[in-house]
Protein backbone atom coordinates (compact mmCIF):
# COMPACT_ATOMS: atom_id res chain seq x y z
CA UNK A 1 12.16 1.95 4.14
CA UNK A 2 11.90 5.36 5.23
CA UNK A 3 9.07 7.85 6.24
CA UNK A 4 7.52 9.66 2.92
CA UNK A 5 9.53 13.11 2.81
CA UNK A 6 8.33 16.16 0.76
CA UNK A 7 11.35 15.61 -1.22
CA UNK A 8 10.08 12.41 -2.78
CA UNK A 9 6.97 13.92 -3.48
CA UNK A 10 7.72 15.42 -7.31
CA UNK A 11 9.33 12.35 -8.33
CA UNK A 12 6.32 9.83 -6.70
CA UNK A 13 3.95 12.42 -8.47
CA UNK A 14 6.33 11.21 -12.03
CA UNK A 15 5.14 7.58 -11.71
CA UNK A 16 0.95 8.55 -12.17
CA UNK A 17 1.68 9.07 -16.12
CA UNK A 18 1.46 5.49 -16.07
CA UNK A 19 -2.47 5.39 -16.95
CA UNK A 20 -3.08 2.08 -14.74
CA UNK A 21 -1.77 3.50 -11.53
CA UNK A 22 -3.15 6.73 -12.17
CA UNK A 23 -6.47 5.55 -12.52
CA UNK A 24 -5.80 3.16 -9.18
CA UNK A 25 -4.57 5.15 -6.81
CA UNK A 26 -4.76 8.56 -8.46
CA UNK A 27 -4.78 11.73 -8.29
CA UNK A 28 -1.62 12.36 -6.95
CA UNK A 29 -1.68 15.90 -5.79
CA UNK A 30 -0.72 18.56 -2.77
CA UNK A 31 -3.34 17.45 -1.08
CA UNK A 32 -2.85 13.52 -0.95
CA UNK A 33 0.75 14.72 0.66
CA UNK A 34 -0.63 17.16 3.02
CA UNK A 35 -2.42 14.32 4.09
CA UNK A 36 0.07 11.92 4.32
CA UNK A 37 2.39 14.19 6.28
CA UNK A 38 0.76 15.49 8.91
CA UNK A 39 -0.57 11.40 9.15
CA UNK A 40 -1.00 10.25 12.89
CA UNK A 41 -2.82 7.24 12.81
CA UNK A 42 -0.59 5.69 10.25
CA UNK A 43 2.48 5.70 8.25
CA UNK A 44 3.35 6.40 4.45
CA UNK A 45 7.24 4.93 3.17
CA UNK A 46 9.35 5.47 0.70
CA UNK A 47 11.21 2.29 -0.59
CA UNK A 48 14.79 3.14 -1.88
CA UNK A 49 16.94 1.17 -3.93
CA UNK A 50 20.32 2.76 -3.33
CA UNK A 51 19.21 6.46 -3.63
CA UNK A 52 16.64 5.33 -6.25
CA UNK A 53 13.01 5.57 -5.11
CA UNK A 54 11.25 2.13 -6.18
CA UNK A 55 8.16 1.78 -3.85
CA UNK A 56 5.34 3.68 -1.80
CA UNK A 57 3.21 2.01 0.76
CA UNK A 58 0.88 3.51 3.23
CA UNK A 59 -0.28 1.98 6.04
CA UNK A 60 -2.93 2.88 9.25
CA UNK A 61 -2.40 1.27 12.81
CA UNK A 62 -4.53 -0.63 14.92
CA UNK A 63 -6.70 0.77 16.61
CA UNK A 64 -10.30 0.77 18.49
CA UNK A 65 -12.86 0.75 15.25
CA UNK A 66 -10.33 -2.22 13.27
CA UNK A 67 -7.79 -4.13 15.58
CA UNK A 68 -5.48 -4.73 12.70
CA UNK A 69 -2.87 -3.16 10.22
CA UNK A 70 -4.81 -1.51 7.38
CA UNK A 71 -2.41 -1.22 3.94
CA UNK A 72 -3.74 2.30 2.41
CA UNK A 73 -1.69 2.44 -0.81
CA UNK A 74 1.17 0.11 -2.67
CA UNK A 75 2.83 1.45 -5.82
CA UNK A 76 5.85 0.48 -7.11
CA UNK A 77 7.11 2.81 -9.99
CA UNK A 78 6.06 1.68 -13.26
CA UNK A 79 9.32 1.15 -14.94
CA UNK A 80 10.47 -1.38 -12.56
CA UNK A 81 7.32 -3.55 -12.33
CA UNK A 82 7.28 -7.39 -12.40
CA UNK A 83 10.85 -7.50 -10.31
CA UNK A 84 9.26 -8.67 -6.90
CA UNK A 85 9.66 -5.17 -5.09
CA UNK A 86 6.27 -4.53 -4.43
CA UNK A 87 6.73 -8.10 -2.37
CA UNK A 88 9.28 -7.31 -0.69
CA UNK A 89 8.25 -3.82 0.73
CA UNK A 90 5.16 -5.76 1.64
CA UNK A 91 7.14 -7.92 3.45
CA UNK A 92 9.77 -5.41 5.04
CA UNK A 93 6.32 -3.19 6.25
CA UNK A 94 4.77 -6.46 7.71
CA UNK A 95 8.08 -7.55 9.84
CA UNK A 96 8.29 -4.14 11.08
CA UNK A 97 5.03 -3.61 12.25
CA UNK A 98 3.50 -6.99 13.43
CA UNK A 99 3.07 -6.82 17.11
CA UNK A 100 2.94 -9.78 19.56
CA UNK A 101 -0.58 -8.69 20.15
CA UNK A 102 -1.84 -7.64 16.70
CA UNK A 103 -1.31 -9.64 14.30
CA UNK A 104 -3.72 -9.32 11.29
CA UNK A 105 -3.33 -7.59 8.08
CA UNK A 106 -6.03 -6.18 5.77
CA UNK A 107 -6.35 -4.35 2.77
CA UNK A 108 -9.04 -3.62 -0.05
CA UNK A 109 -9.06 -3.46 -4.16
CA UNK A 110 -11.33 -3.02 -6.50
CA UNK A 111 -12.75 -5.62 -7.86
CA UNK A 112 -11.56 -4.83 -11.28
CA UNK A 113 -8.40 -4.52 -10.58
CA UNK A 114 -7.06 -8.02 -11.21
CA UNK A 115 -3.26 -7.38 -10.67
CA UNK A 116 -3.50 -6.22 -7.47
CA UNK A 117 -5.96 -9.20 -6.81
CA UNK A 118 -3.00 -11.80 -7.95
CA UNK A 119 -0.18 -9.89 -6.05
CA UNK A 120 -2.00 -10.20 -2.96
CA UNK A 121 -2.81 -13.41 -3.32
CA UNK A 122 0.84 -14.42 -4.46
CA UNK A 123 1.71 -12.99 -1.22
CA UNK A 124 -0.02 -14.90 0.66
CA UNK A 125 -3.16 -12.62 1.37
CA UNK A 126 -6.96 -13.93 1.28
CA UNK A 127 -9.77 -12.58 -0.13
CA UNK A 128 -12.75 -12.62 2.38
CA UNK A 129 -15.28 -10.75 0.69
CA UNK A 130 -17.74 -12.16 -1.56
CA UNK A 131 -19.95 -9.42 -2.82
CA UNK A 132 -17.97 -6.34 -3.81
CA UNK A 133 -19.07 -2.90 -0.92
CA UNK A 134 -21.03 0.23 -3.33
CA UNK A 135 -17.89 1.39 -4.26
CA UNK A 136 -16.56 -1.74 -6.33
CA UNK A 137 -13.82 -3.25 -3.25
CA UNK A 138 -13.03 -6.32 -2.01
CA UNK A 139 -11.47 -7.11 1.46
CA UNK A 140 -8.21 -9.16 1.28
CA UNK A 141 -6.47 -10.13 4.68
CA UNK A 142 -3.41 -11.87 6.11
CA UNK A 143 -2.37 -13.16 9.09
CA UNK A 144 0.90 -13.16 10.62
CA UNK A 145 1.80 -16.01 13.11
């Protein structure tokens, strides 16, 4: 995995026609990588498969207001779905950034969104909220020993 470049930008942007992860994680626009570049309290990758960009995960760093790793986004492009990737950039992000001294992992869905509820949970992550917050998420978390 490497840091999120401009380059892969247009052909990230190429994977929201799919309707489902447009509607999950969209709008995918100038401004969501303005963000994600000038980033300091967190990370975005790009997963490669040879020179092939497969996967794009985001995450924030401990700090202060949540002690823990916080996954911000997880897409894996549309055509090449249901092959485990998404897993295993999960897994490559956790074994590079679990500290000796921070340890937990969480992340949030919406409640709708049932595939990403199953792929966490296939993963190993638990869901520990009951009650969806006013905007329709759930918390999931994981902890790494």
């Amino acid at each position: 995995m490497l840091k999120f470049k401009p380059e892969d930008f247009e052909e990230y942007k190429s994977w929201y026609k799919d309707v489902n992860l447009a509607k999950e994680l969209g709008p995918m626009d100038k401004e969501w990588l303005n963000a994600v570049l000038k980033e300091k309290d967190g990370q975005e990758y790009s997963a490669f498969n040879k020179e092939n960009l497969v996967a794009v995960v985001g995450i924030k760093f401990p700090n202060t207001e949540h002690p823990y790793y916080f996954i911000t986004d997880i897409a894996v492009k549309p055509s090449l779905k249901n092959q485990r990737i998404g897993s295993q950039v999960l897994q490559k992000l956790i074994e590079l950034h679990t500290l000796k001294h921070v340890r937990s992992w969480q992340t949030v869905v919406n409640v709708r969104n049932v595939e990403a509820k199953l792929f966490l949970e296939r993963n190993g992550w638990i869901c520990k909220t009951e009650v969806p917050d006013e905007h329709g998420m759930i918390t999931f978390e994981l902890y790494k020993r």
